[in-house]
C-alpha atoms as a PDB file:
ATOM      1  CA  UNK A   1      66.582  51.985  82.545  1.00  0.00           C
ATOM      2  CA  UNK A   2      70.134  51.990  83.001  1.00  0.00           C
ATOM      3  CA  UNK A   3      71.642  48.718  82.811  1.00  0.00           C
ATOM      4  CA  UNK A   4      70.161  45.530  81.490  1.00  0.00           C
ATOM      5  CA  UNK A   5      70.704  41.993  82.554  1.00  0.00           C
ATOM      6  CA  UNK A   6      71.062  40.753  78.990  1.00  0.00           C
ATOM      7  CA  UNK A   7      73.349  41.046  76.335  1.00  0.00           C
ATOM      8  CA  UNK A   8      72.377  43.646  73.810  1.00  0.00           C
ATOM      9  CA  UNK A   9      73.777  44.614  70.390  1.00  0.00           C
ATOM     10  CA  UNK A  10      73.230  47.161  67.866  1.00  0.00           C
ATOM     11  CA  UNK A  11      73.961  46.565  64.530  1.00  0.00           C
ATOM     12  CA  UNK A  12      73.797  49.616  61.739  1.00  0.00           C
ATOM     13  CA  UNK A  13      74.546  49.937  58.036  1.00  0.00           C
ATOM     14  CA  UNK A  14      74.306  52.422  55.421  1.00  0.00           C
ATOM     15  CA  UNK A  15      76.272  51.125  52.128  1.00  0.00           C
ATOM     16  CA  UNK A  16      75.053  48.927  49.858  1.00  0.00           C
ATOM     17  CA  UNK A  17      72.047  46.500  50.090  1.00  0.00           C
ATOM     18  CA  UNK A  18      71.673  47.491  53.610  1.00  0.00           C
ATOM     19  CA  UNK A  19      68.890  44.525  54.628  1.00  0.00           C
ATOM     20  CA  UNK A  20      71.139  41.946  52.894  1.00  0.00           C
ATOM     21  CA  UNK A  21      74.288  43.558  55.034  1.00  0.00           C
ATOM     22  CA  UNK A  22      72.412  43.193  58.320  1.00  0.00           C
ATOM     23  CA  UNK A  23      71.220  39.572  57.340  1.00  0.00           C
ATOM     24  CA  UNK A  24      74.811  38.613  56.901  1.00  0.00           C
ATOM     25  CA  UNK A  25      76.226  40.515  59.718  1.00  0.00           C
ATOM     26  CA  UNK A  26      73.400  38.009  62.113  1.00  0.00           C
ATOM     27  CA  UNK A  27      74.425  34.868  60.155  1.00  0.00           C
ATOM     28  CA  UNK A  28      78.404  35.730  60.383  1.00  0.00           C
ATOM     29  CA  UNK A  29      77.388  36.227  64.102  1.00  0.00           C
ATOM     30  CA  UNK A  30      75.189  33.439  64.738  1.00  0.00           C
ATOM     31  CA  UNK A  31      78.010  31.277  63.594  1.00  0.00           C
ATOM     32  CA  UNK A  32      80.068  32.724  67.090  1.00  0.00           C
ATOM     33  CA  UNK A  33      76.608  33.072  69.298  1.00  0.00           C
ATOM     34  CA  UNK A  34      73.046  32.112  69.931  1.00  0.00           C
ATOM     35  CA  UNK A  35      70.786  34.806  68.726  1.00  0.00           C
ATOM     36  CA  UNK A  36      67.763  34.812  70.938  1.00  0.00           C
ATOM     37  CA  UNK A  37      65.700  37.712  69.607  1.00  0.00           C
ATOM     38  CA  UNK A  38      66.038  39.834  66.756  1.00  0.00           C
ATOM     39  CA  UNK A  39      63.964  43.335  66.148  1.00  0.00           C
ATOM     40  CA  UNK A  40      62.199  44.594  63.139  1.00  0.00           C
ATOM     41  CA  UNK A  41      64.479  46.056  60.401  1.00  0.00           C
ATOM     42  CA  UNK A  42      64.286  50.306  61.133  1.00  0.00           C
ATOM     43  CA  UNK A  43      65.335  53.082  59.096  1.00  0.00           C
ATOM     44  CA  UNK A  44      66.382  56.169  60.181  1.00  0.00           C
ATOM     45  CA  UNK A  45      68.351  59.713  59.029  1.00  0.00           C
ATOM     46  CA  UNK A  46      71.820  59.806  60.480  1.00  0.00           C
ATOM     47  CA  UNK A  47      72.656  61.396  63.118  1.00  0.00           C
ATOM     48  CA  UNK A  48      75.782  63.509  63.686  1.00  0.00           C
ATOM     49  CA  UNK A  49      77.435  63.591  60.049  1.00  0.00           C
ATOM     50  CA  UNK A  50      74.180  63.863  58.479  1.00  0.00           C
ATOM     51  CA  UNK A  51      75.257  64.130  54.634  1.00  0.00           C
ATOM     52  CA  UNK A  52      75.120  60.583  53.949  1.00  0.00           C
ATOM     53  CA  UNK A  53      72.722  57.632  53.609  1.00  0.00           C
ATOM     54  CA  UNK A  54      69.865  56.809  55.830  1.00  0.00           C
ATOM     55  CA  UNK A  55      70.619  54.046  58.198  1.00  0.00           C
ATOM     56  CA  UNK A  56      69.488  50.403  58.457  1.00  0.00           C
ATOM     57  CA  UNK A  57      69.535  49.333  62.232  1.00  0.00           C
ATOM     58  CA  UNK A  58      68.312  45.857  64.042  1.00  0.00           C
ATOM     59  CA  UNK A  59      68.612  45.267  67.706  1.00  0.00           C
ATOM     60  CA  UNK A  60      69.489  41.643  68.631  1.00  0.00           C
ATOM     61  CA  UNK A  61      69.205  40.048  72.203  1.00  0.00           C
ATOM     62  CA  UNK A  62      72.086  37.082  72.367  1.00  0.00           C
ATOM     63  CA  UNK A  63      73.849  34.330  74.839  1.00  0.00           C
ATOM     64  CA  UNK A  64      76.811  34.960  75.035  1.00  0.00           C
ATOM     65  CA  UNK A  65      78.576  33.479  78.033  1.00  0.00           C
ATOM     66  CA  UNK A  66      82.212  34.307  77.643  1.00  0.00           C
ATOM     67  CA  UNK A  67      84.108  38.281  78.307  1.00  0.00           C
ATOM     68  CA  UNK A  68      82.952  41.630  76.743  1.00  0.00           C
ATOM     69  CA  UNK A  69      86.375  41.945  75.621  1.00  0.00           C
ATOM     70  CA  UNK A  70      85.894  38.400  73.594  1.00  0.00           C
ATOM     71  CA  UNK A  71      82.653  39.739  72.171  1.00  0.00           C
ATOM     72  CA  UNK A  72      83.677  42.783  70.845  1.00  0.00           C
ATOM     73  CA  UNK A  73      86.742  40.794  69.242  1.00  0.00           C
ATOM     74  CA  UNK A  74      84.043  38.957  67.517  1.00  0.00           C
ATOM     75  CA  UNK A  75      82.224  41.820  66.498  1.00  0.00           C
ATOM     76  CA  UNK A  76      85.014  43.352  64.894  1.00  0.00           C
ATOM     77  CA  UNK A  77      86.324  40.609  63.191  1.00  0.00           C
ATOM     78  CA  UNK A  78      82.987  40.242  61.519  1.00  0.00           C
ATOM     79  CA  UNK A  79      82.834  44.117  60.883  1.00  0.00           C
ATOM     80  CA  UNK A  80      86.460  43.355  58.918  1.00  0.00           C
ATOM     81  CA  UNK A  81      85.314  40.301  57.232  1.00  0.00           C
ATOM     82  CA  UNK A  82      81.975  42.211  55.932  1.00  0.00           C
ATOM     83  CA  UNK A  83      84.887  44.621  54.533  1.00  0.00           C
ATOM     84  CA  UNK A  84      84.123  47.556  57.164  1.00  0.00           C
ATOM     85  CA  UNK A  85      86.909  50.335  56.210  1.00  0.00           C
ATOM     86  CA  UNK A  86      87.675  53.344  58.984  1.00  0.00           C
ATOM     87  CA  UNK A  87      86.730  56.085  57.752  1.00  0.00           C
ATOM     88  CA  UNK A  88      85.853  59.246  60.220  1.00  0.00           C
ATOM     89  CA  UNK A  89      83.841  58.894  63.403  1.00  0.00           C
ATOM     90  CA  UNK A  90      80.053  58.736  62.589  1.00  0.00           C
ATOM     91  CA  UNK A  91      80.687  58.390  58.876  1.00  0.00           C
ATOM     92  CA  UNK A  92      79.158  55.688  56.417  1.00  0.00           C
ATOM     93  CA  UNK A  93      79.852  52.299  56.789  1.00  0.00           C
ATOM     94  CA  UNK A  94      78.787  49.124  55.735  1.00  0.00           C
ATOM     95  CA  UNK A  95      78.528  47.101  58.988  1.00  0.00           C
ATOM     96  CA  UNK A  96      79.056  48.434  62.976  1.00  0.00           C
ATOM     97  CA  UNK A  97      77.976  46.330  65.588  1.00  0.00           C
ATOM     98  CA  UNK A  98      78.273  47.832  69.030  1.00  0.00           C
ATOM     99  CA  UNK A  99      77.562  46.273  72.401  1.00  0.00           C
ATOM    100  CA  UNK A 100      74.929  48.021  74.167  1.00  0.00           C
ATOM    101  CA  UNK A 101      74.424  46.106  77.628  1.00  0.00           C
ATOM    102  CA  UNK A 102      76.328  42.855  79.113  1.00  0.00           C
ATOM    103  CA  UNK A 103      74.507  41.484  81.529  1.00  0.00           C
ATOM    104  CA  UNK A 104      74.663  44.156  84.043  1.00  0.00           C
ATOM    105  CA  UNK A 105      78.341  44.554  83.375  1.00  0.00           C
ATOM    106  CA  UNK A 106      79.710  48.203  83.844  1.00  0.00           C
ATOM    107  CA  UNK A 107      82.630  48.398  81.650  1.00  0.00           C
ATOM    108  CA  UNK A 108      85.072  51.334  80.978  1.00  0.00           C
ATOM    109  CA  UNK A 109      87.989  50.633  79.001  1.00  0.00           C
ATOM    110  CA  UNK A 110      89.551  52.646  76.284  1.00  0.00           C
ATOM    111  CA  UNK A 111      88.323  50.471  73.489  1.00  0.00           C
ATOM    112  CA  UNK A 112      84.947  49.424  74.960  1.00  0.00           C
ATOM    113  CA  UNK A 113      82.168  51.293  77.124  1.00  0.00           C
ATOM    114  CA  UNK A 114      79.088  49.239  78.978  1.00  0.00           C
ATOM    115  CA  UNK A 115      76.499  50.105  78.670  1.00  0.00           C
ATOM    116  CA  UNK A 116      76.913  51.979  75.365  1.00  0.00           C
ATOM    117  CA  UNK A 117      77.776  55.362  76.181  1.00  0.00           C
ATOM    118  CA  UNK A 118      74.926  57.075  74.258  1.00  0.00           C
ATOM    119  CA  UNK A 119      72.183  54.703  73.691  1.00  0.00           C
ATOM    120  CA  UNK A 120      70.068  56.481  75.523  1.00  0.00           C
ATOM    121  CA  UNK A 121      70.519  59.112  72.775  1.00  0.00           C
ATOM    122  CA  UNK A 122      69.393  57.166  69.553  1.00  0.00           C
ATOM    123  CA  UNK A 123      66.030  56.541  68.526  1.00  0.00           C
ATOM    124  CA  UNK A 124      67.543  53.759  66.158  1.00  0.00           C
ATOM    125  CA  UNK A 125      68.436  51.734  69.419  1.00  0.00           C
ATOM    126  CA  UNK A 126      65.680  52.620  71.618  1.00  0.00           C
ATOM    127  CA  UNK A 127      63.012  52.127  69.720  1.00  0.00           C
ATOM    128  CA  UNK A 128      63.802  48.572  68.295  1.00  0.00           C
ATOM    129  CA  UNK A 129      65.096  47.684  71.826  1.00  0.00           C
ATOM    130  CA  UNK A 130      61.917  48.145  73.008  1.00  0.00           C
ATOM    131  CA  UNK A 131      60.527  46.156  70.525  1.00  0.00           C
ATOM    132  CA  UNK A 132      62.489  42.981  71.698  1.00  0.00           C
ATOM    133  CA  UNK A 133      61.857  43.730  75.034  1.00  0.00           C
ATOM    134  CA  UNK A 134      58.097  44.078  74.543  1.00  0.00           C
ATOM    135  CA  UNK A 135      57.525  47.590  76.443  1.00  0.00           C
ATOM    136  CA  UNK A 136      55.978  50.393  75.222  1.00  0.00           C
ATOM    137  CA  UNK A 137      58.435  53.341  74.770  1.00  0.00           C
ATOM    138  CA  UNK A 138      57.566  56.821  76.768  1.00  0.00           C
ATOM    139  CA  UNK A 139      59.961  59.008  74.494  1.00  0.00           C
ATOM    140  CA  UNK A 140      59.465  61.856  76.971  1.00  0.00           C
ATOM    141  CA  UNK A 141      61.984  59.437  79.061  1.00  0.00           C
ATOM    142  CA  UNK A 142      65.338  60.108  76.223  1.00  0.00           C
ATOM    143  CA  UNK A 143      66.727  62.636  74.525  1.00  0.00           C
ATOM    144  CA  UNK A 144      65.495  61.383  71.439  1.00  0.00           C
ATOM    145  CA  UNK A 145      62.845  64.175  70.139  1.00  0.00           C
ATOM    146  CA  UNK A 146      62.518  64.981  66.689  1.00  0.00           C
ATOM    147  CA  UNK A 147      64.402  62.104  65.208  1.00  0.00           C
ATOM    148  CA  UNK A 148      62.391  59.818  63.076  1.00  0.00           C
ATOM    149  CA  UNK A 149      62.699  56.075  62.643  1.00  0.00           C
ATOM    150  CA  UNK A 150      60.549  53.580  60.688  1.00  0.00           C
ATOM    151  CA  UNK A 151      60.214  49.638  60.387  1.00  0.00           C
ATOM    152  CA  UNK A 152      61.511  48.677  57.005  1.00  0.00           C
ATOM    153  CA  UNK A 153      61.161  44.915  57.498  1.00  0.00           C
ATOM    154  CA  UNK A 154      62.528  41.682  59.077  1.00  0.00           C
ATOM    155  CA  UNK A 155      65.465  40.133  59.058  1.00  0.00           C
END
């Protein structure tokens, strides 16, 4: 699978209550968007900068019918309004949202890749993507081995 004809996000935390950070990350965002599926709740060890937390992530499917470029703006206003601070790349946070397919949409700007450039990478995405999607995940097919993720709960 490389492209999707939906509109995918990826939503992660790791400060704080970390269920009550993702449930107001998909109300702020419902408020912009209709949410059409939302995956389990998943834990998992970070990845790259490992000494920190372990991670919350959900996996939503939306309508959206406007620009990549708009939704991202919406993303990271929400990331700003949930008090999201930059700090160092793959460091703790409370809130990231990232945009994993559009629709089909190849997009390569300097602010804003489509699909996601490593999704195909994280266990955290695949896992609950294929959860909304309702396939069963071969994980000989990614580069995913030895990383461990878990359902936590719902949203």
């Amino acid at each position: 699978m490389k492209n999707l004809n939906k509109v995918i996000l990826s939503i992660g935390t790791n400060i704080g209550n970390k269920t009550l950070n993702l449930q107001k990350s998909v109300e702020l965002l419902g408020s912009k968007v209709k949410i059409k599926k939302a995956s389990s709740i998943y834990s998992s060890e970070a990845l790259l900068f490992t000494k920190q937390a372990d991670f919350y992530n959900i996996v939503l499917e939306i309508i959206y019918e406007d620009s990549p470029q708009n939704l991202l703006k919406i993303l990271k206003t929400i990331e700003e309004d949930m008090g999201r601070e930059q700090n160092f790349r793959y460091g703790p946070r409370i809130i990231d949202l990232d945009i994993i397919f559009f629709n089909n949409q190849i997009v390569t700007e300097e602010n804003l890749q489509i699909p996601h450039y490593d999704w195909q990478n994280r266990k955290f995405v695949i896992e609950p993507l294929f959860e909304i999607l309702n396939k069963e995940l071969v994980e000989e097919e990614f580069n995913i081995s030895g990383q461990k993720v878990e359902v936590v709960g719902t949203i």
